[in-house]
Structures are given as C-alpha cells and as structure tokens.
Protein backbone atom coordinates (compact mmCIF):
# COMPACT_ATOMS: atom_id res chain seq x y z
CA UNK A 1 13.77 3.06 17.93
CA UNK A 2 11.57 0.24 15.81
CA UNK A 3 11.48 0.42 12.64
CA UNK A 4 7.45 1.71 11.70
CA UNK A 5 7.39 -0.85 9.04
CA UNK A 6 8.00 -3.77 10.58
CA UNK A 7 5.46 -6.21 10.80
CA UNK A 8 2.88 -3.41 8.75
CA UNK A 9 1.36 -4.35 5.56
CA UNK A 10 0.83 -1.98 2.48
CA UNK A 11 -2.10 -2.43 0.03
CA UNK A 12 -1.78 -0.87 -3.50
CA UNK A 13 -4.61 -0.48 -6.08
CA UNK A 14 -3.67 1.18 -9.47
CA UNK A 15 -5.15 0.61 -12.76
CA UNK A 16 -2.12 0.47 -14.36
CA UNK A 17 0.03 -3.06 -13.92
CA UNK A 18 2.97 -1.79 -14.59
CA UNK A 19 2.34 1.28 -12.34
CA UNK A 20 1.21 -1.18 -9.36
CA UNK A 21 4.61 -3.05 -10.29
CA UNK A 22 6.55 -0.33 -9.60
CA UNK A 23 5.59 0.42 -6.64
CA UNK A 24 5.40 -2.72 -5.10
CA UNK A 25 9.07 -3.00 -5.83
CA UNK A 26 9.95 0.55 -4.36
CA UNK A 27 7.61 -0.52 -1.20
CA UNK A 28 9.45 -4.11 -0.78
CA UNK A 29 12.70 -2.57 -1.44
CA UNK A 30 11.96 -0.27 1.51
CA UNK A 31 11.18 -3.44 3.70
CA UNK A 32 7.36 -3.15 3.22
CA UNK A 33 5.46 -6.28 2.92
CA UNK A 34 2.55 -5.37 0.34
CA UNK A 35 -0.65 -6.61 -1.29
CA UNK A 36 -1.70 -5.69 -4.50
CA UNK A 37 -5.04 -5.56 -6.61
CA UNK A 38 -6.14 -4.29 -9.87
CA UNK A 39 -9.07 -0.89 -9.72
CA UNK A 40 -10.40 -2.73 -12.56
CA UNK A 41 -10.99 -5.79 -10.57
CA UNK A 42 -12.52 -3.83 -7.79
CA UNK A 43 -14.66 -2.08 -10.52
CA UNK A 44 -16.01 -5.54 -11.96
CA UNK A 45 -16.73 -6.73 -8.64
CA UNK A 46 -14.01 -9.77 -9.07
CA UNK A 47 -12.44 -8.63 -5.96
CA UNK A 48 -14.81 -7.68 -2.99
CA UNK A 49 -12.78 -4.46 -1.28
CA UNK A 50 -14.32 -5.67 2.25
CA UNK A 51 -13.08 -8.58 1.99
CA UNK A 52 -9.61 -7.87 0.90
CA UNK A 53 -8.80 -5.77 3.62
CA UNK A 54 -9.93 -8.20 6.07
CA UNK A 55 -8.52 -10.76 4.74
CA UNK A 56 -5.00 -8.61 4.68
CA UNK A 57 -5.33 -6.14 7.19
CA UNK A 58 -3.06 -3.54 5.35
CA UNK A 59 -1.98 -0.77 7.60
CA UNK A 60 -1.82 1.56 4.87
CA UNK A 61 -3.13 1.76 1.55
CA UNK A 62 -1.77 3.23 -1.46
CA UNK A 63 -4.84 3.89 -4.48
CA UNK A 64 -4.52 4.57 -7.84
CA UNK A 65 -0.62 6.06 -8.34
CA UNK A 66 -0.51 8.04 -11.75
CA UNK A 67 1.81 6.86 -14.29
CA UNK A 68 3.44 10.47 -14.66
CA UNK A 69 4.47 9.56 -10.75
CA UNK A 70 6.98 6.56 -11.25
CA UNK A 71 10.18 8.17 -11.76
CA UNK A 72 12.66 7.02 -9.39
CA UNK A 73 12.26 10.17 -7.14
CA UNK A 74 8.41 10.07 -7.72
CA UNK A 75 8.57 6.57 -6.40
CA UNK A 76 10.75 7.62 -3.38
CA UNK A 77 8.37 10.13 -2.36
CA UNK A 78 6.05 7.24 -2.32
CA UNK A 79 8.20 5.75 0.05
CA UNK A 80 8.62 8.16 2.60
CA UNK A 81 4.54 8.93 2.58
CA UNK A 82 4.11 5.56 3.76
CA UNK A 83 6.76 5.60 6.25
CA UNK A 84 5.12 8.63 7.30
CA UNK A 85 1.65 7.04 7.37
CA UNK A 86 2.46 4.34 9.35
CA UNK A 87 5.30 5.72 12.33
CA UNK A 88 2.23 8.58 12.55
CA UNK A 89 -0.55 5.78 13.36
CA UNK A 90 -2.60 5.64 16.13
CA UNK A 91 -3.03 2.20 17.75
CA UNK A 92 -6.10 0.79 17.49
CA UNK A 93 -8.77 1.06 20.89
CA UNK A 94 -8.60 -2.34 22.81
CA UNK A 95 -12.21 -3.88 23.49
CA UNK A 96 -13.11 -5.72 26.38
C-alpha cells in the first residue's frame, strides 16, 4: 500500500515559534513535507492566507497547536491525526 504522505504537504500556523518548531520537526520526522507561518503574521495581514495556500497547496493543515500539547506523546498524536487526515482524503472532482 502507498504511503498517504507521500507527495502531501502539511501547513502549520501556531502563534508560538517554538510550538510551530516542534511540530514541524515531529511532521518531517514522520516524512511530511511542511510549510509553516506565524497566526501573528496572518493577523497583521503580512501573510495573505489565500495566497499561501495557493501558492502551497497543503493537503492538510495544522492551526494553532497549544503549548501544553508538545510533549513527545502530545506531538505523536499530532502525527497520527495527520496521517489520518490525509490516507482518509477524498480526491479532488476532475473538471472538464
């Protein structure tokens, strides 16, 4: 079977750096490719949320972790909700 995550791309927001850090690194260790943005630069309109996903095209997206949620099992669970996310998607309708 293919591994859901190939070729998929994860966004994270968080407010937090270190928070959006952290779970980059869990994500990427888990063979995610990921994109990541401050809330705060959504917020102040320095990034345009439109325009990032088109640009990117995540397949899932991953807003605004807690800090209490980055313990190593926290960050696991993180993990396998995106795994989930992505071998439950439905493929996008074709247009003529």
């Amino acid at each position: 079977m293919a591994d859901p995550a190939e070729g998929k791309i994860v966004a994270i927001f968080n407010t937090n750096p270190e928070v959006l850090d952290l779970v980059r690194e869990a994500l990427q260790d888990a063979g995610h490719a990921t994109v990541v943005a401050h809330v705060d630069d959504l917020k102040r309109g320095r990034i345009d949320m439109v325009e990032f996903v088109e640009q990117h095209h995540p397949d899932v997206i991953v807003y605004d972790v807690a800090e209490l949620l980055c313990k190593p099992y926290d960050l696991e669970q993180i993990v396998q909700s995106v795994n989930r996310a992505l071998a439950t998607q439905i493929a996008p309708a074709k247009t003529a």
